[in-house]
N, C-alpha and C. Protein backbone atom coordinates (compact mmCIF):
# COMPACT_ATOMS: atom_id res chain seq x y z
N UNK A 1 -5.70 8.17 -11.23
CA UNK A 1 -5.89 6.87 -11.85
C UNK A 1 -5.93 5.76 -10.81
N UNK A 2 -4.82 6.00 -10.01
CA UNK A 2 -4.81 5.16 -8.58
C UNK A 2 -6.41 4.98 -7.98
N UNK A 3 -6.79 6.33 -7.81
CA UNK A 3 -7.42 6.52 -6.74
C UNK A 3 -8.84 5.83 -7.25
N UNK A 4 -8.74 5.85 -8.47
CA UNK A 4 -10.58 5.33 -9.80
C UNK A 4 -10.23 3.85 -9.57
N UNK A 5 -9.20 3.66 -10.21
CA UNK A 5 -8.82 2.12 -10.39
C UNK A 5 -9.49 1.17 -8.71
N UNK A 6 -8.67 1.46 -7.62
CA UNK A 6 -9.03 1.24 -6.68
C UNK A 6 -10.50 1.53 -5.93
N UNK A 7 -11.64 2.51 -6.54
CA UNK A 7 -12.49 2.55 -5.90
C UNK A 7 -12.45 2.91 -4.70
N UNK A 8 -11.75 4.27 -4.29
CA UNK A 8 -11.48 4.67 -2.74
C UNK A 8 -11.60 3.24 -2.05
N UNK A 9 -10.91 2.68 -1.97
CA UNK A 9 -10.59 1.47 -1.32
C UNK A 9 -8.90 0.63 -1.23
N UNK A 10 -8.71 0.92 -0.43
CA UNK A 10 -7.32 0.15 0.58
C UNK A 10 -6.95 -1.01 -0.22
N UNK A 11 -6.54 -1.62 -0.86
CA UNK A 11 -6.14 -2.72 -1.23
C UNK A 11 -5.73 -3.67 0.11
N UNK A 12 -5.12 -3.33 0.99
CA UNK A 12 -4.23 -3.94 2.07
C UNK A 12 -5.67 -3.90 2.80
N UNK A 13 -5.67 -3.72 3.60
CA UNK A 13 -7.00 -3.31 5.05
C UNK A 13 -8.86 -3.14 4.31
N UNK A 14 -8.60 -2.77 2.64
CA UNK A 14 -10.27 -3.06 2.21
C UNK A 14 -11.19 -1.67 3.06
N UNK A 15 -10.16 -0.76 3.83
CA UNK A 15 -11.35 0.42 4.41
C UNK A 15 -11.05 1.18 2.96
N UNK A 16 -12.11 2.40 3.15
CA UNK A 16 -12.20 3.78 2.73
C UNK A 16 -10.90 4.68 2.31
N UNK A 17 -10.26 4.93 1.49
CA UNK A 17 -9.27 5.79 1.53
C UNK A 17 -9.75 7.26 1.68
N UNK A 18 -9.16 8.16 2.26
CA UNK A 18 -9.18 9.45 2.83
C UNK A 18 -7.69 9.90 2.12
N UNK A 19 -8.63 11.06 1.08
CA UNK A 19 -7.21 11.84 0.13
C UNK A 19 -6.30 12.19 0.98
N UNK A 20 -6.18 12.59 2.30
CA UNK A 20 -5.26 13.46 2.60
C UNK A 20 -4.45 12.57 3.87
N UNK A 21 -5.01 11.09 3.61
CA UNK A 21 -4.24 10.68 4.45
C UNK A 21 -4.29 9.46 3.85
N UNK A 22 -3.18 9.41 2.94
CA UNK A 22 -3.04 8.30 1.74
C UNK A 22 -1.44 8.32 1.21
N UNK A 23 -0.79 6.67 0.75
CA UNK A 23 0.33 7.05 0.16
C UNK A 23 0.20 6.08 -1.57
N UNK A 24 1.17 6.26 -1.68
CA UNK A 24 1.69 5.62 -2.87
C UNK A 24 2.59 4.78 -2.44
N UNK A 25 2.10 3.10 -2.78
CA UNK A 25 3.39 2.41 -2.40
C UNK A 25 3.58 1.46 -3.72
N UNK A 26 4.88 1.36 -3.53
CA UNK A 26 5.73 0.15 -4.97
C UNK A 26 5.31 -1.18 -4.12
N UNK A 27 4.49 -1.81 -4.88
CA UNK A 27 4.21 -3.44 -4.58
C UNK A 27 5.51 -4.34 -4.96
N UNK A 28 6.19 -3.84 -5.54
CA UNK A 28 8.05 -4.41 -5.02
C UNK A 28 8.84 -3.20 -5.53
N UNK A 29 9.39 -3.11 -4.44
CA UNK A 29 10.19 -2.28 -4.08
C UNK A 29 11.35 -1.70 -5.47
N UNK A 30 11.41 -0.83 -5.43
CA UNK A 30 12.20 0.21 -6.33
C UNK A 30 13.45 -0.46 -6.28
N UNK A 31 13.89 -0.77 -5.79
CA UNK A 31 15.40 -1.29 -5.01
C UNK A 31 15.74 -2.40 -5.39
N UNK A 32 14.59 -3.32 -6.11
CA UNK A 32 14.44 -4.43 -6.66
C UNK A 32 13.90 -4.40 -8.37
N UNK A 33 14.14 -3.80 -8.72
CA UNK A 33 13.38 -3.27 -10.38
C UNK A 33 12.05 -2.93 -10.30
N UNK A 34 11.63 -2.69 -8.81
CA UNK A 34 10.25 -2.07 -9.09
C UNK A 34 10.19 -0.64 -10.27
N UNK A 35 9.11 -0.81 -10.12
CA UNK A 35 8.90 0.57 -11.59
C UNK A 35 7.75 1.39 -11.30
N UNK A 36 7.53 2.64 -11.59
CA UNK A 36 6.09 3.24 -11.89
C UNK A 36 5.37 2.89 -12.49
N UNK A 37 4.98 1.87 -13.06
CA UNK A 37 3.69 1.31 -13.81
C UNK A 37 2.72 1.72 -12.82
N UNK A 38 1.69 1.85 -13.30
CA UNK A 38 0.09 1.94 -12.61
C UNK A 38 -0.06 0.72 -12.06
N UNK A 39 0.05 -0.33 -13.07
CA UNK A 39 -0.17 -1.89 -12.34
C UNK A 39 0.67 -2.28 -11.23
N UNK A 40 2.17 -1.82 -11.17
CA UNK A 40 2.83 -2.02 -10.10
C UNK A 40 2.40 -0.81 -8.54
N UNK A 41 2.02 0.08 -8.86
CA UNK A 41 1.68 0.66 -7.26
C UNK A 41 0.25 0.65 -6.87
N UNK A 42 0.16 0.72 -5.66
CA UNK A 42 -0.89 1.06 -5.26
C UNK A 42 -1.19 1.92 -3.61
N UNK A 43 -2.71 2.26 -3.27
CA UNK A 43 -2.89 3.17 -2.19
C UNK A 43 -2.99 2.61 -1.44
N UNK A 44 -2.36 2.87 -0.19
CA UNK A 44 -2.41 2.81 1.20
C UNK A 44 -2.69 3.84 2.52
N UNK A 45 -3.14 3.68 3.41
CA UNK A 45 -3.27 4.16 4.07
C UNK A 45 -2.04 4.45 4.92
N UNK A 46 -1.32 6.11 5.10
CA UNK A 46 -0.04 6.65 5.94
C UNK A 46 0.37 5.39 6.75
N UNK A 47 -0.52 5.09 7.83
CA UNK A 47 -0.10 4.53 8.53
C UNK A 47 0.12 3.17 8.02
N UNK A 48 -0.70 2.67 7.79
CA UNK A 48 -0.13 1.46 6.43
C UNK A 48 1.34 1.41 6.27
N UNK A 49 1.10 2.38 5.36
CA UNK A 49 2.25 2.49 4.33
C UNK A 49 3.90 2.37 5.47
N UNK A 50 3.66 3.42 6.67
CA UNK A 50 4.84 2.95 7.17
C UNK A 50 4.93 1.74 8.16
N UNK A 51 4.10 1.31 8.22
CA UNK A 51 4.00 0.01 8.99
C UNK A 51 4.86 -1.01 7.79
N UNK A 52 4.56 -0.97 6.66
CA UNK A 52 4.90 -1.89 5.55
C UNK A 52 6.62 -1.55 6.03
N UNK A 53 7.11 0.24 5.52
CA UNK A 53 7.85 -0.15 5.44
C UNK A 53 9.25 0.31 6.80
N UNK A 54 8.65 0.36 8.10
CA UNK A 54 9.91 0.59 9.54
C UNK A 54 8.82 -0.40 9.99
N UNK A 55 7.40 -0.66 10.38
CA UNK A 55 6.87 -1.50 11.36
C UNK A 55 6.89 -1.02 12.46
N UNK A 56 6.44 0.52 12.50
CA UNK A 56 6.11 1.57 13.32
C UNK A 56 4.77 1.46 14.15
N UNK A 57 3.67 1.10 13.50
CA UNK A 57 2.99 0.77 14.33
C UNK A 57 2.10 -0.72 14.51
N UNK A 58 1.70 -0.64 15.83
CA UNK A 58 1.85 -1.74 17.11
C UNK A 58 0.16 -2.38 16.56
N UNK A 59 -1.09 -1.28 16.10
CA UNK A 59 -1.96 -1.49 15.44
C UNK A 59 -2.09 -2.53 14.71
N UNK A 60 -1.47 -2.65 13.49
CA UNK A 60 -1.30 -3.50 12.29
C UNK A 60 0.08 -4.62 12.46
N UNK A 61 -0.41 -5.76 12.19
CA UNK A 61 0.52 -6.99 11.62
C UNK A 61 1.02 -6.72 10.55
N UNK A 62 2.57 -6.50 10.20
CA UNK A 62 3.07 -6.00 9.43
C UNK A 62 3.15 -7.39 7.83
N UNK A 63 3.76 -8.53 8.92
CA UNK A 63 3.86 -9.90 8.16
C UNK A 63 2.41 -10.01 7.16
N UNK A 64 1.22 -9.49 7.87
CA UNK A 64 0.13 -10.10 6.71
C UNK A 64 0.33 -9.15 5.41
N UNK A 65 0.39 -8.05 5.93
CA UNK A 65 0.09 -6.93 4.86
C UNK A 65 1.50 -7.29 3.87
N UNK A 66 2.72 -7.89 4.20
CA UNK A 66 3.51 -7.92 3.24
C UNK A 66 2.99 -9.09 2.14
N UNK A 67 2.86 -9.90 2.74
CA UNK A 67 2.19 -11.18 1.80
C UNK A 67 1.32 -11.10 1.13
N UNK A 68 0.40 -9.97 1.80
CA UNK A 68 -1.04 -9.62 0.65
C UNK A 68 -0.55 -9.02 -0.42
N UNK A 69 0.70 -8.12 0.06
CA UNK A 69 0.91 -7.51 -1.09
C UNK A 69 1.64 -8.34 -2.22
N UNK A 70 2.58 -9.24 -1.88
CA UNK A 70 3.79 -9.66 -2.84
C UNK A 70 2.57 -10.89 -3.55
N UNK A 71 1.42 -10.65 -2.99
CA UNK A 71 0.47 -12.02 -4.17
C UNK A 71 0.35 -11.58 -5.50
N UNK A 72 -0.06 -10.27 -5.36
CA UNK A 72 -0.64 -8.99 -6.21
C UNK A 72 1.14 -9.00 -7.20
């Protein structure tokens, strides 16, 4: 459903998603009453995804991608 809804497409970065190198992320955090709704998650790219959440890699600005997300 993720993957239709989105149009193999990144929400965060706007590239191509690649099935096997893809996550599921909570657009607010579980920890905060995030929930599984469909409307609340969406796909990211691995490396994405942990950039969002340790800021592991040096590639990506972590600060934009949080703000893009918390608009949504």
């Amino acid at each position: 459903m993720l993957h239709t809804r989105q149009r193999d497409i990144s929400e965060v970065t706007g590239k191509r998603l690649d099935i096997y190198d893809m996550c599921i992320h909570h657009i607010k955090p579980r920890k905060v009453q995030g929930r599984n709704e469909l409307k609340k998650l969406t796909l990211v790219e691995t490396e994405i995804h942990r950039e969002i959440h340790y800021g592991t890699s040096k590639e990506y600005k972590i600060e934009k991608y949080r703000k893009q997300l918390d608009k949504e």
